[in-house]
N, C-alpha and C. Protein backbone atom coordinates (compact mmCIF):
# COMPACT_ATOMS: atom_id res chain seq x y z
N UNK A 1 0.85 -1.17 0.00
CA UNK A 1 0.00 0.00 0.00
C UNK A 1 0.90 1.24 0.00
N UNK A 2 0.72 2.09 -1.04
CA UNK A 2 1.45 3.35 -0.86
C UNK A 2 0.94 4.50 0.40
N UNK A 3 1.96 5.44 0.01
CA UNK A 3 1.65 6.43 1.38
C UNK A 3 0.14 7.34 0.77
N UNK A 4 -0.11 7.25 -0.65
CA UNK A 4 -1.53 8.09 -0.40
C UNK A 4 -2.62 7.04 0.16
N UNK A 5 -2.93 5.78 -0.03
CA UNK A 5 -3.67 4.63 0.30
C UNK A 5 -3.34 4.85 1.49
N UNK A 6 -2.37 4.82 2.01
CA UNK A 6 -2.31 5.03 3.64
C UNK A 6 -2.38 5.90 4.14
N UNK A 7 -2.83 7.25 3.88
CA UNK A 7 -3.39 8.54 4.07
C UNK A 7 -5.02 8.28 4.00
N UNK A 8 -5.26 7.85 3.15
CA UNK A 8 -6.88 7.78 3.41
C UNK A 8 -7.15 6.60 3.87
N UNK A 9 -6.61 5.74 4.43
CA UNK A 9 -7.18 4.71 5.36
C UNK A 9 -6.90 5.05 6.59
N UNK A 10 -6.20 5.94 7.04
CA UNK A 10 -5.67 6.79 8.21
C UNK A 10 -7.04 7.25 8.44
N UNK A 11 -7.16 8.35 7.36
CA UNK A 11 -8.95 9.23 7.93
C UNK A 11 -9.97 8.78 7.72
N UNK A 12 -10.06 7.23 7.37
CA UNK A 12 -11.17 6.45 7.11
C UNK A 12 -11.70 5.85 8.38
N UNK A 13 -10.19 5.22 9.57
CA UNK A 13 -9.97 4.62 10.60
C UNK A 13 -10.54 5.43 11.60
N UNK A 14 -10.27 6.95 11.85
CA UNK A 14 -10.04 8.19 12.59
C UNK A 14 -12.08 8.45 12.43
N UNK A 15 -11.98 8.49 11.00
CA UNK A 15 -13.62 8.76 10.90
C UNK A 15 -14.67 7.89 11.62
N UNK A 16 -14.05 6.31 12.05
CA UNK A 16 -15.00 5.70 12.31
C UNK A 16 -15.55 5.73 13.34
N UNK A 17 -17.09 5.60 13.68
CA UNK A 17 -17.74 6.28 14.82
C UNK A 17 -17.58 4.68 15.75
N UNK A 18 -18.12 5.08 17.06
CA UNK A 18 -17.67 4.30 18.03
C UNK A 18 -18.87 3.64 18.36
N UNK A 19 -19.17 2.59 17.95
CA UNK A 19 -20.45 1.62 17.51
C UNK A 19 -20.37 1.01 18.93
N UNK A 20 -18.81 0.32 19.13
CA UNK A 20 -18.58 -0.57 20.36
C UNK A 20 -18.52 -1.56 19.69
N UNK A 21 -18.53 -2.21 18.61
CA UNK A 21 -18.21 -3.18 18.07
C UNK A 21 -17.50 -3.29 16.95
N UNK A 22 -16.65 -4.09 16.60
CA UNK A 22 -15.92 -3.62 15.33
C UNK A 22 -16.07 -5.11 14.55
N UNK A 23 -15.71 -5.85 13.34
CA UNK A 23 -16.10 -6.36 12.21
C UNK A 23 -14.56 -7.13 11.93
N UNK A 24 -14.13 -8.35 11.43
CA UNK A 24 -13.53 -8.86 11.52
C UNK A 24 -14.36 -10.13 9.96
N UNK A 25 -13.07 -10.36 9.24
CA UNK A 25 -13.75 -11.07 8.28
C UNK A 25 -14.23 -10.68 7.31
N UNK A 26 -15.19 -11.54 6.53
CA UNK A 26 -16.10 -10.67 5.43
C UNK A 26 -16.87 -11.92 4.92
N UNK A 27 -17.32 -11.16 3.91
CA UNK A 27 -18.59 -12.62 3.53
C UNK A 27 -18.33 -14.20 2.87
N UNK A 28 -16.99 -13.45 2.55
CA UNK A 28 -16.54 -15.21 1.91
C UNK A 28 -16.13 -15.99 2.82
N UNK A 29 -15.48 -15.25 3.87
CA UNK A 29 -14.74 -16.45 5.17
C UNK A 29 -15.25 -16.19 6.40
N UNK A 30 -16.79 -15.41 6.18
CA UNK A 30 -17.30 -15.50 7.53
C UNK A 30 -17.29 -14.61 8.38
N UNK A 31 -18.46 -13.43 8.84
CA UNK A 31 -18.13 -12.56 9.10
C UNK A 31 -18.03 -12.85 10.92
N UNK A 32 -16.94 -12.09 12.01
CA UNK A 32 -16.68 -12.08 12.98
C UNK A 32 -16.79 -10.53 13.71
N UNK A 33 -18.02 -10.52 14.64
CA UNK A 33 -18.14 -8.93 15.25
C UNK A 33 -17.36 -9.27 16.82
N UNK A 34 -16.77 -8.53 17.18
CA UNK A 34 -16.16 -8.15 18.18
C UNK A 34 -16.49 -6.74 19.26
N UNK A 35 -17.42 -7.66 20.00
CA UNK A 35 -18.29 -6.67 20.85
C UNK A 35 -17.02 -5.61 21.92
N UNK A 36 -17.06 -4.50 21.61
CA UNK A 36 -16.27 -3.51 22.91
C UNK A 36 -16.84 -3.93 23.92
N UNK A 37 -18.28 -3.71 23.77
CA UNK A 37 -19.29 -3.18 24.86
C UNK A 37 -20.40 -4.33 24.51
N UNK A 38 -20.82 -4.85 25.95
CA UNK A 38 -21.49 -5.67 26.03
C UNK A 38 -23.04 -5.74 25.42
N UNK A 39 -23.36 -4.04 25.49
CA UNK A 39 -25.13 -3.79 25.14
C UNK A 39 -24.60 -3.04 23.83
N UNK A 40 -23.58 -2.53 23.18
CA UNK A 40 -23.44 -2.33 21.51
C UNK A 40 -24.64 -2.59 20.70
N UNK A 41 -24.94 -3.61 20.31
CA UNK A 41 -25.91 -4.51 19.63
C UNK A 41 -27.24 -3.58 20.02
N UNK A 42 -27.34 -4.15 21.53
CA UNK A 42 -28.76 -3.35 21.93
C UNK A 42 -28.85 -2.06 21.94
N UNK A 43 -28.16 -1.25 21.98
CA UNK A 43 -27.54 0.25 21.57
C UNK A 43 -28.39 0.75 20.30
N UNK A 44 -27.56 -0.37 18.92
CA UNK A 44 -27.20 0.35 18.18
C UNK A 44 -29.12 -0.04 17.41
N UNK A 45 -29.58 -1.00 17.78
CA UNK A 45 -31.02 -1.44 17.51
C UNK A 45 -31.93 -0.93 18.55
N UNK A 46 -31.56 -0.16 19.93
CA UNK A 46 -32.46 0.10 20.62
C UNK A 46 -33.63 -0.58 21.05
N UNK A 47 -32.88 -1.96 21.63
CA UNK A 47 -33.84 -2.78 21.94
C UNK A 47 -33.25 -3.82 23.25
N UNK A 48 -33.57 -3.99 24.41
CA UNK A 48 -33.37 -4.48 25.30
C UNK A 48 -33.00 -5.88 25.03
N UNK A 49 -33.92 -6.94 24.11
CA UNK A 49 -33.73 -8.17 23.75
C UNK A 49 -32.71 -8.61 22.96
N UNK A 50 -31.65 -8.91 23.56
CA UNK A 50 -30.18 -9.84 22.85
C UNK A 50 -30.55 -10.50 21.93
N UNK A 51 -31.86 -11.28 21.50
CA UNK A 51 -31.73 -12.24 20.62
C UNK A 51 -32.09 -11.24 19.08
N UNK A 52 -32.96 -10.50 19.57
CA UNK A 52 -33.61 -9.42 18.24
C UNK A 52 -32.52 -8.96 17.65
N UNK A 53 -31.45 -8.34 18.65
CA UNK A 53 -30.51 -7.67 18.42
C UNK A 53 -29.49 -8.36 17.46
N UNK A 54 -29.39 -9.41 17.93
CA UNK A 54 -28.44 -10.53 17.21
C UNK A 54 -29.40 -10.77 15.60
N UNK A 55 -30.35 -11.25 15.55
CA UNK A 55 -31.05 -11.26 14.37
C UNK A 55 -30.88 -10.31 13.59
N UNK A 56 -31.47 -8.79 14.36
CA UNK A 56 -31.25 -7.57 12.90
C UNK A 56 -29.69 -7.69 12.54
N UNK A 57 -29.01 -7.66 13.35
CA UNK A 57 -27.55 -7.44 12.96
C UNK A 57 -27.27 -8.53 11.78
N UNK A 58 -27.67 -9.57 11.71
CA UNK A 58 -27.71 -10.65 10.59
C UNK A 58 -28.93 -10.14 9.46
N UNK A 59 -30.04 -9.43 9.80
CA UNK A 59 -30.51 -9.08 8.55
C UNK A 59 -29.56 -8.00 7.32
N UNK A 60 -28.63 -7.37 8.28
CA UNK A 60 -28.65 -6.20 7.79
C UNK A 60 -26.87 -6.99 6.95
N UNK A 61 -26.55 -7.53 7.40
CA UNK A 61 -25.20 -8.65 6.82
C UNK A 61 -25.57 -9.18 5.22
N UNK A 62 -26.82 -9.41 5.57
CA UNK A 62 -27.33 -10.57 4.15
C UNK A 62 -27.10 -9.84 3.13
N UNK A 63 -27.94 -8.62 3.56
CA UNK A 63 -28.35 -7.75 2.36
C UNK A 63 -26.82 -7.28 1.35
N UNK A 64 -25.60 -7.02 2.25
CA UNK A 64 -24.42 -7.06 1.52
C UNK A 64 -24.04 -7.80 0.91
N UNK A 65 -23.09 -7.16 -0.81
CA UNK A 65 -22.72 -7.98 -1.50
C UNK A 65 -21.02 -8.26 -0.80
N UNK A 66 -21.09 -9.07 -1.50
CA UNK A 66 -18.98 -9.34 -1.24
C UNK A 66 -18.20 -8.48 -1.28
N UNK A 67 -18.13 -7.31 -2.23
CA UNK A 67 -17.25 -6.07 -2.09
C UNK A 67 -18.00 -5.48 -1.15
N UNK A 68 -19.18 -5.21 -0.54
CA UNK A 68 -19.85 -4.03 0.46
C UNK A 68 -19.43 -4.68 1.67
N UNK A 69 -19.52 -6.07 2.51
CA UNK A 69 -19.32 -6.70 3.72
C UNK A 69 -17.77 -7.50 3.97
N UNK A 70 -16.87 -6.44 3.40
CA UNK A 70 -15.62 -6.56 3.97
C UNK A 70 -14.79 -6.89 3.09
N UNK A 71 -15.79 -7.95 1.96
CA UNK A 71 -14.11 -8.31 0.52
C UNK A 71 -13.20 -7.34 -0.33
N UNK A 72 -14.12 -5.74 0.26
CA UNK A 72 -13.63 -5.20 -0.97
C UNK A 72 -12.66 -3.89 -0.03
N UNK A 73 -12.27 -4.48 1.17
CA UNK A 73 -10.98 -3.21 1.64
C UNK A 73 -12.38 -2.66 3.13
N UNK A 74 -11.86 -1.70 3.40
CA UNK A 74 -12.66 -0.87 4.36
C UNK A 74 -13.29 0.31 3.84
N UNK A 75 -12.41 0.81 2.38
CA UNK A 75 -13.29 1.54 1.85
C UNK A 75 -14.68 1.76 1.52
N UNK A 76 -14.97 0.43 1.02
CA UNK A 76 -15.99 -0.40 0.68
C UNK A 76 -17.47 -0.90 1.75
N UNK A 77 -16.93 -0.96 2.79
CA UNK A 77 -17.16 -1.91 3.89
C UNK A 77 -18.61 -0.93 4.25
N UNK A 78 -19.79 -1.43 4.06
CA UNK A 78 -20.79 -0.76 4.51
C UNK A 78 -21.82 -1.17 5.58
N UNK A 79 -20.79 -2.29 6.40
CA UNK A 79 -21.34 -2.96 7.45
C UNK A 79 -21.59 -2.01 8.98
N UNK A 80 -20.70 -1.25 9.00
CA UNK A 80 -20.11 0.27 9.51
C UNK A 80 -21.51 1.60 9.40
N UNK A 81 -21.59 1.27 8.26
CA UNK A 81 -22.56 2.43 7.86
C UNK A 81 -23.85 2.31 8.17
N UNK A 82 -24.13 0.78 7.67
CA UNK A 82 -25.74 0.65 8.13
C UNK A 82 -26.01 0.78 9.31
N UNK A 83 -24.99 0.27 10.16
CA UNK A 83 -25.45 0.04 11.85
C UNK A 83 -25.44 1.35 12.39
N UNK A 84 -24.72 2.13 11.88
CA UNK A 84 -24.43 3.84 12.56
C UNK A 84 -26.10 4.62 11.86
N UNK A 85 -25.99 4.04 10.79
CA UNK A 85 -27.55 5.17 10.30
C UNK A 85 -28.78 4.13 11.02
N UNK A 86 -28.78 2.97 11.22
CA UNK A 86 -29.76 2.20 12.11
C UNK A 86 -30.00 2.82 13.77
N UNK A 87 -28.61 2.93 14.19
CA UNK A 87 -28.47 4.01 15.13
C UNK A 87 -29.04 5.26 15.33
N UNK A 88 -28.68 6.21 14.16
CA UNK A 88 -29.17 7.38 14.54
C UNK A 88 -30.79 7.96 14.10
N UNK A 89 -31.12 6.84 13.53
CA UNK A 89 -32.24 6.80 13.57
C UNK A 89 -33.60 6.91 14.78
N UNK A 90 -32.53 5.58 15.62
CA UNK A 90 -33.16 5.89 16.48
C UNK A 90 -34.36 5.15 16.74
N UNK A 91 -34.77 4.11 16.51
CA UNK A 91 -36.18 3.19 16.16
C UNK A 91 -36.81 3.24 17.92
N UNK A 92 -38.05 3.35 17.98
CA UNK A 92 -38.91 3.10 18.78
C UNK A 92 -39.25 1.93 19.44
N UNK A 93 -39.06 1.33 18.44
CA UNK A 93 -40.27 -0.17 18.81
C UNK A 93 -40.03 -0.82 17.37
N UNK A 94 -40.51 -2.10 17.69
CA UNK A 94 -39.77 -3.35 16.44
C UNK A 94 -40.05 -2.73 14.95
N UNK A 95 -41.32 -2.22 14.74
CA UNK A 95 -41.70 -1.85 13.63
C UNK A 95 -40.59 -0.77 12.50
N UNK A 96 -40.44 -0.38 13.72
CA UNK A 96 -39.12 1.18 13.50
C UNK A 96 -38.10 0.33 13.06
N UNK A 97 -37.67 -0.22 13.74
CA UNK A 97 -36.36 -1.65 13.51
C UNK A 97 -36.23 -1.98 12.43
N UNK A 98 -37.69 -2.61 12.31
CA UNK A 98 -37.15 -3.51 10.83
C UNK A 98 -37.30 -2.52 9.65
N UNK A 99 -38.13 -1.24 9.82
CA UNK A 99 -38.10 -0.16 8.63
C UNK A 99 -36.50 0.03 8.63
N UNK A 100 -35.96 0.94 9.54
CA UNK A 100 -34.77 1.45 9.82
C UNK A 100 -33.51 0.41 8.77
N UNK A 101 -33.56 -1.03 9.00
CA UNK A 101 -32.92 -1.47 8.51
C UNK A 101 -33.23 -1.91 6.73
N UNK A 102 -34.88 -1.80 6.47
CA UNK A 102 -34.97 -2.30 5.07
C UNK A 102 -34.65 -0.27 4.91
N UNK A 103 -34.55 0.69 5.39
CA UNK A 103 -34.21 1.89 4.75
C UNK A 103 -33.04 1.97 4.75
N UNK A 104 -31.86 1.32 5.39
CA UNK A 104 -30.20 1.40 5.33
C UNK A 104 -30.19 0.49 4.12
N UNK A 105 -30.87 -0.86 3.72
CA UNK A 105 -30.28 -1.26 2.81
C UNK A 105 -30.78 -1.13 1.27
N UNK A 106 -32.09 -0.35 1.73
CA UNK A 106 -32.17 0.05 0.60
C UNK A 106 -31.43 1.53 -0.45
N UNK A 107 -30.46 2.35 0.62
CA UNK A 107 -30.26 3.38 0.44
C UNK A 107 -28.53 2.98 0.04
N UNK A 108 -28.06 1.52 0.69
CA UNK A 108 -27.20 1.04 0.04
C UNK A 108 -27.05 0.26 -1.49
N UNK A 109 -28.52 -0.02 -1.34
CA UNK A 109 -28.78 -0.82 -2.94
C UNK A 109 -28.63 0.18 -3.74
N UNK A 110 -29.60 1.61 -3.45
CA UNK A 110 -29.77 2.63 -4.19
C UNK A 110 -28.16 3.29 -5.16
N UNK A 111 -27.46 3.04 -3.73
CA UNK A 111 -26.25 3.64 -4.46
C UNK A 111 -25.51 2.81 -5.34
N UNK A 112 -25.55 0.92 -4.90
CA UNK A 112 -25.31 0.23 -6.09
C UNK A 112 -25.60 0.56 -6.94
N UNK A 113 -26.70 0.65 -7.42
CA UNK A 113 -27.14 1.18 -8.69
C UNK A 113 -27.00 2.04 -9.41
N UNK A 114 -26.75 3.37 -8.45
CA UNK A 114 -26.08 4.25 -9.31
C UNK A 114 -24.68 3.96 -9.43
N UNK A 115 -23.56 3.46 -8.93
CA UNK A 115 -22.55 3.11 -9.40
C UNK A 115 -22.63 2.23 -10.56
N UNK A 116 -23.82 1.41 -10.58
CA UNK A 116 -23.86 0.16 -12.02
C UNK A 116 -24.29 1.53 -13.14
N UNK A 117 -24.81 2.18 -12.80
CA UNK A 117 -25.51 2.77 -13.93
C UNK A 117 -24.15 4.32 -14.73
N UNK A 118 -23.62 4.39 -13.81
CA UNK A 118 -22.13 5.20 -14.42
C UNK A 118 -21.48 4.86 -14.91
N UNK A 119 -21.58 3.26 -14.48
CA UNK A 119 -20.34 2.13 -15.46
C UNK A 119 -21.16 1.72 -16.51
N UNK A 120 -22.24 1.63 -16.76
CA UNK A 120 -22.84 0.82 -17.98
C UNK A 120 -22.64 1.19 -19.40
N UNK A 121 -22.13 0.30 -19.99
CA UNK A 121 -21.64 0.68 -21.43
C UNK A 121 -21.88 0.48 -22.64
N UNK A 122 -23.33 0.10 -22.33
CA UNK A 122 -24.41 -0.29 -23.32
C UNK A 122 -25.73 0.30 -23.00
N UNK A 123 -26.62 1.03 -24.16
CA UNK A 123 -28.06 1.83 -23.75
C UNK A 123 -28.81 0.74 -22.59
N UNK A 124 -29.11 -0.80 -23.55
CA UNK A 124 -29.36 -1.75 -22.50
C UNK A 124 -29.25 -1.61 -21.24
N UNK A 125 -27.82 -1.55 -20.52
CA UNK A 125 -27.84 -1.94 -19.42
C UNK A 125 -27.84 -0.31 -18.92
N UNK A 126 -27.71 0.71 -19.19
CA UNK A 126 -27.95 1.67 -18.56
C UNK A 126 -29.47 2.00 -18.40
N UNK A 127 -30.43 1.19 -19.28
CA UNK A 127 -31.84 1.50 -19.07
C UNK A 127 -32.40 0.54 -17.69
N UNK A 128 -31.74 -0.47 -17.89
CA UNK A 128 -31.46 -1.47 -16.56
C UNK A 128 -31.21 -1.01 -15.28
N UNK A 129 -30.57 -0.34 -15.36
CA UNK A 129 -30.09 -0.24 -14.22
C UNK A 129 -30.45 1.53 -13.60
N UNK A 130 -31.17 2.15 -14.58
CA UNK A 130 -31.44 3.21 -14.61
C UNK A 130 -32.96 2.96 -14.03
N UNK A 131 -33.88 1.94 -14.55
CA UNK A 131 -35.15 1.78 -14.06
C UNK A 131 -34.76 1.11 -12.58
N UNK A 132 -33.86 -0.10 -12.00
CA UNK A 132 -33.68 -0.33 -10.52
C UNK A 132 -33.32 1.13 -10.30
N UNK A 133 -32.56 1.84 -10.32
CA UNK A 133 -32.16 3.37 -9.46
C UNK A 133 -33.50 3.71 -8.96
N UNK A 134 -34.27 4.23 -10.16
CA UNK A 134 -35.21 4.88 -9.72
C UNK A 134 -36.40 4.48 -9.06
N UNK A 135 -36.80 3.06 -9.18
CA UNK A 135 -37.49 2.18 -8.25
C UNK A 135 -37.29 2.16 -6.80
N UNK A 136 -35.75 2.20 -6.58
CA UNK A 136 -35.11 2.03 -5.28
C UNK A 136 -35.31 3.94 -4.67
N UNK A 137 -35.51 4.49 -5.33
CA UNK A 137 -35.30 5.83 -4.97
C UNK A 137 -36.62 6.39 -4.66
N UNK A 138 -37.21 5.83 -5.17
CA UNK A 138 -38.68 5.82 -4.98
C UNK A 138 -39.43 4.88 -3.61
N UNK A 139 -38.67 3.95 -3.65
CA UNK A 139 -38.55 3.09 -2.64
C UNK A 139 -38.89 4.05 -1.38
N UNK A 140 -37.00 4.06 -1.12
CA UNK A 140 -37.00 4.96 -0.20
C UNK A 140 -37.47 5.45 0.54
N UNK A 141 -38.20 7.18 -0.64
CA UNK A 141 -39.01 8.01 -0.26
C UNK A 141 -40.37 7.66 0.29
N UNK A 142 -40.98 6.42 -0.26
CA UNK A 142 -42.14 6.06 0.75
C UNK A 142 -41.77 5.22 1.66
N UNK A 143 -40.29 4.93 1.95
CA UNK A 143 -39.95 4.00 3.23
C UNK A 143 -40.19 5.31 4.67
N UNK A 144 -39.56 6.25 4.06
CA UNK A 144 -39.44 7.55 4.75
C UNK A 144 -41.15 8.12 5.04
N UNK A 145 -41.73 8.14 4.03
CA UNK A 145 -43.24 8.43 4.66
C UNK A 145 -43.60 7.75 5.05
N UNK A 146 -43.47 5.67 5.61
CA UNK A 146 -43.81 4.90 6.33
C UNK A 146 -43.56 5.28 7.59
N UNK A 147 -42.35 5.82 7.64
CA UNK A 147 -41.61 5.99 9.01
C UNK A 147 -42.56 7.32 9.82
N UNK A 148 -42.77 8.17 8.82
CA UNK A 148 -42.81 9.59 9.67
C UNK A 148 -44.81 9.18 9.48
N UNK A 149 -45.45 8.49 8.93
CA UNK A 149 -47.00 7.88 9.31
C UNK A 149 -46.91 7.53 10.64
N UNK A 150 -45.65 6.43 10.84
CA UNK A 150 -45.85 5.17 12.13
C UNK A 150 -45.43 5.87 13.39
N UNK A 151 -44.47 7.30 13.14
CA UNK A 151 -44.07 7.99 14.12
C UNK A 151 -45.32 8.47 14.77
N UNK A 152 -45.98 9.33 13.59
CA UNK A 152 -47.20 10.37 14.14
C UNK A 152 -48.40 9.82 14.37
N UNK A 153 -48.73 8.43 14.04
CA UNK A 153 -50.01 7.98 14.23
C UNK A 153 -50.63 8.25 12.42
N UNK A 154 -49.95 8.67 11.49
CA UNK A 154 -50.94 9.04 10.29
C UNK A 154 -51.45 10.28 10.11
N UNK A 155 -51.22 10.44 11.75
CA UNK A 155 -51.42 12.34 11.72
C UNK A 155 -50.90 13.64 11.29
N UNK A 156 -51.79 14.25 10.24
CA UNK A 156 -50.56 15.91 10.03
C UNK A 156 -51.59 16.92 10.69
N UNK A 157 -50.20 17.60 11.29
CA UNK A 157 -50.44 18.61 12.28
C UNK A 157 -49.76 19.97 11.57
N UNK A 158 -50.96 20.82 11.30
CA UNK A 158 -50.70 22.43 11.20
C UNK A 158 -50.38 23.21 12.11
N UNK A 159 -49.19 23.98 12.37
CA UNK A 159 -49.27 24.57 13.50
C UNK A 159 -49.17 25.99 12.83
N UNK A 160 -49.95 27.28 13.47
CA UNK A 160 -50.21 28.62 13.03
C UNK A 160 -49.78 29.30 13.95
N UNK A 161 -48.65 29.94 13.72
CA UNK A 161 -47.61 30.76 15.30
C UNK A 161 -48.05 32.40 15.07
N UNK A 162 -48.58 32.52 14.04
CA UNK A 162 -48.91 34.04 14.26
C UNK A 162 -49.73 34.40 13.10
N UNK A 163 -51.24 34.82 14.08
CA UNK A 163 -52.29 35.83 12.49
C UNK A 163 -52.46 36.58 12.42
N UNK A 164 -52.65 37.88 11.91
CA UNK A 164 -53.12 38.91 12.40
C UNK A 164 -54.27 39.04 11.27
N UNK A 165 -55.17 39.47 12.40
CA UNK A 165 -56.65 39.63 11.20
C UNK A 165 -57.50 41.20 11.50
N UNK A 166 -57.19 42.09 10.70
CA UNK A 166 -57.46 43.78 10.66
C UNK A 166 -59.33 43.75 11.21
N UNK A 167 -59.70 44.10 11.58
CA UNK A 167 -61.47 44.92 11.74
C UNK A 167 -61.56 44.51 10.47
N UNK A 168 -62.91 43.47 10.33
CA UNK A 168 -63.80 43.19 9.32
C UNK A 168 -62.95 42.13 8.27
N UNK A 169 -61.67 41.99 8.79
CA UNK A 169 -60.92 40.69 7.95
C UNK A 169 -61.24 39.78 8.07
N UNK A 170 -60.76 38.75 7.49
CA UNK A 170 -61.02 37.21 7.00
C UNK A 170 -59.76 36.63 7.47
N UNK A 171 -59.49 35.76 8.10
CA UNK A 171 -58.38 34.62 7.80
C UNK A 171 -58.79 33.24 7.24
N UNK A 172 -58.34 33.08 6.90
CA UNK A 172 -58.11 31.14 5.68
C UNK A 172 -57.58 30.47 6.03
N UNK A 173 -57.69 29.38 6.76
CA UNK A 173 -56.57 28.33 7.08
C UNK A 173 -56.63 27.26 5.80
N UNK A 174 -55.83 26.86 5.08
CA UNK A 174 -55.85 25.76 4.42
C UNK A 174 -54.84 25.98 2.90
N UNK A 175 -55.23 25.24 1.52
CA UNK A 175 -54.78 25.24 0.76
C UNK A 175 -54.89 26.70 -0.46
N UNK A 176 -54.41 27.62 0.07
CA UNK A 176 -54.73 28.74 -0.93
C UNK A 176 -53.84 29.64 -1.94
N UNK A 177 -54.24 29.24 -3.21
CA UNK A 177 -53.27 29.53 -4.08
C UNK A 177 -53.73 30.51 -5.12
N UNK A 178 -53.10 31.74 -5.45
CA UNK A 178 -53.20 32.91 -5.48
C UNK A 178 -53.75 32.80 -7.55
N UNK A 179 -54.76 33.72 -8.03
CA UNK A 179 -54.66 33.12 -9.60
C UNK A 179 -55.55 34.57 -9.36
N UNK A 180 -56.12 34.53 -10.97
CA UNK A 180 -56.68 35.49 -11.77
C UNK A 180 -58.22 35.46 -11.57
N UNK A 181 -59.20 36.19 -11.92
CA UNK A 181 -60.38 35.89 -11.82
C UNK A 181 -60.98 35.15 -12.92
N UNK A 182 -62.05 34.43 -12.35
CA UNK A 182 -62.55 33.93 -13.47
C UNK A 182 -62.93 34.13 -14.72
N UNK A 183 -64.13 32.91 -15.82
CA UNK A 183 -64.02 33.57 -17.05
C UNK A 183 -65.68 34.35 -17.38
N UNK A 184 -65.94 34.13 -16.18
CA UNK A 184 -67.57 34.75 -16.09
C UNK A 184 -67.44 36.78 -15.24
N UNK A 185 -66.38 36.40 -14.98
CA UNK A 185 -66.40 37.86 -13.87
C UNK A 185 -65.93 39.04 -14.68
């Protein structure tokens, strides 16, 4: 490894957040986590139950390909990433959980795809891989309105911090969008 490769694996190392567990292995020979901290796991899933904890942490493994779960360097390594954005997420309750994690891996697929779709060197496979992008991106965005439904109950809340309404005014609460008069007036 030269000294620039070892310059950015320096601030790759330095960058990494402190999960309490670190990753050992990879998908061809078997991946090995090495707990710092005994509740890590339950930490990073926000969930009291060791066995759940142990499960998501294996859902979220599968979903990696061989270069993403360790074969392809640390650059690569997005075993790191999911568990920190599963983290700061922040899940509530199981439901949150298992969103949290189909939204880390889908936001990792997402970017597969756009990496397949920069390399593609045929209309074919760029239409390929151009329709998964945007499926997955789409995905997403209603994984994200699942989340913020299951947060609020389904509920949207208007909040109005200041009206002022003159002698003999009107106020409008709702959808009002400004146009011309009609074709009778």
């Amino acid at each position: 490894m030269g000294n620039k490769e070892q310059a950015i694996m320096s601030k790759i190392e330095k960058a990494k957040p402190d999960l309490g567990l670190t990753f050992e292995g990879s998908a061809t020979d078997g991946h090995t986590i090495n707990e710092i901290r005994a509740t890590a796991l339950n930490e990073v899933f926000k969930t009291d139950d060791r066995v759940q904890a142990e499960a998501f942490l294996t859902h979220c493994l599968k979903v990696l390909g061989k270069m993403e779960a360790g074969d392809g360097g640390d650059a690569n390594d997005e075993r790191g990433f999911m568990l920190t954005i599963i983290r700061d997420m922040a899940p509530r309750d199981a439901v949150e959980r298992m969103l949290a994690i189909q939204m880390a891996a889908t936001h990792v697929a997402t970017i597969r795809s756009a990496r397949l779709l920069a390399h593609a060197d045929r209309l074919p496979q760029a239409q390929a891989h151009y329709t998964g992008f945007n499926k997955l991106a789409r995905t997403f965005t209603a994984q994200i309105e699942a989340l913020r439904k299951h947060r609020t109950g389904g509920k949207q809340t208007v909040t109005v911090q200041h009206v002022n309404v003159s002698d003999g005014g009107q106020a409008i609460v709702g959808n009002v969008q400004a146009g011309g008069r009609g074709k009778n007036e």
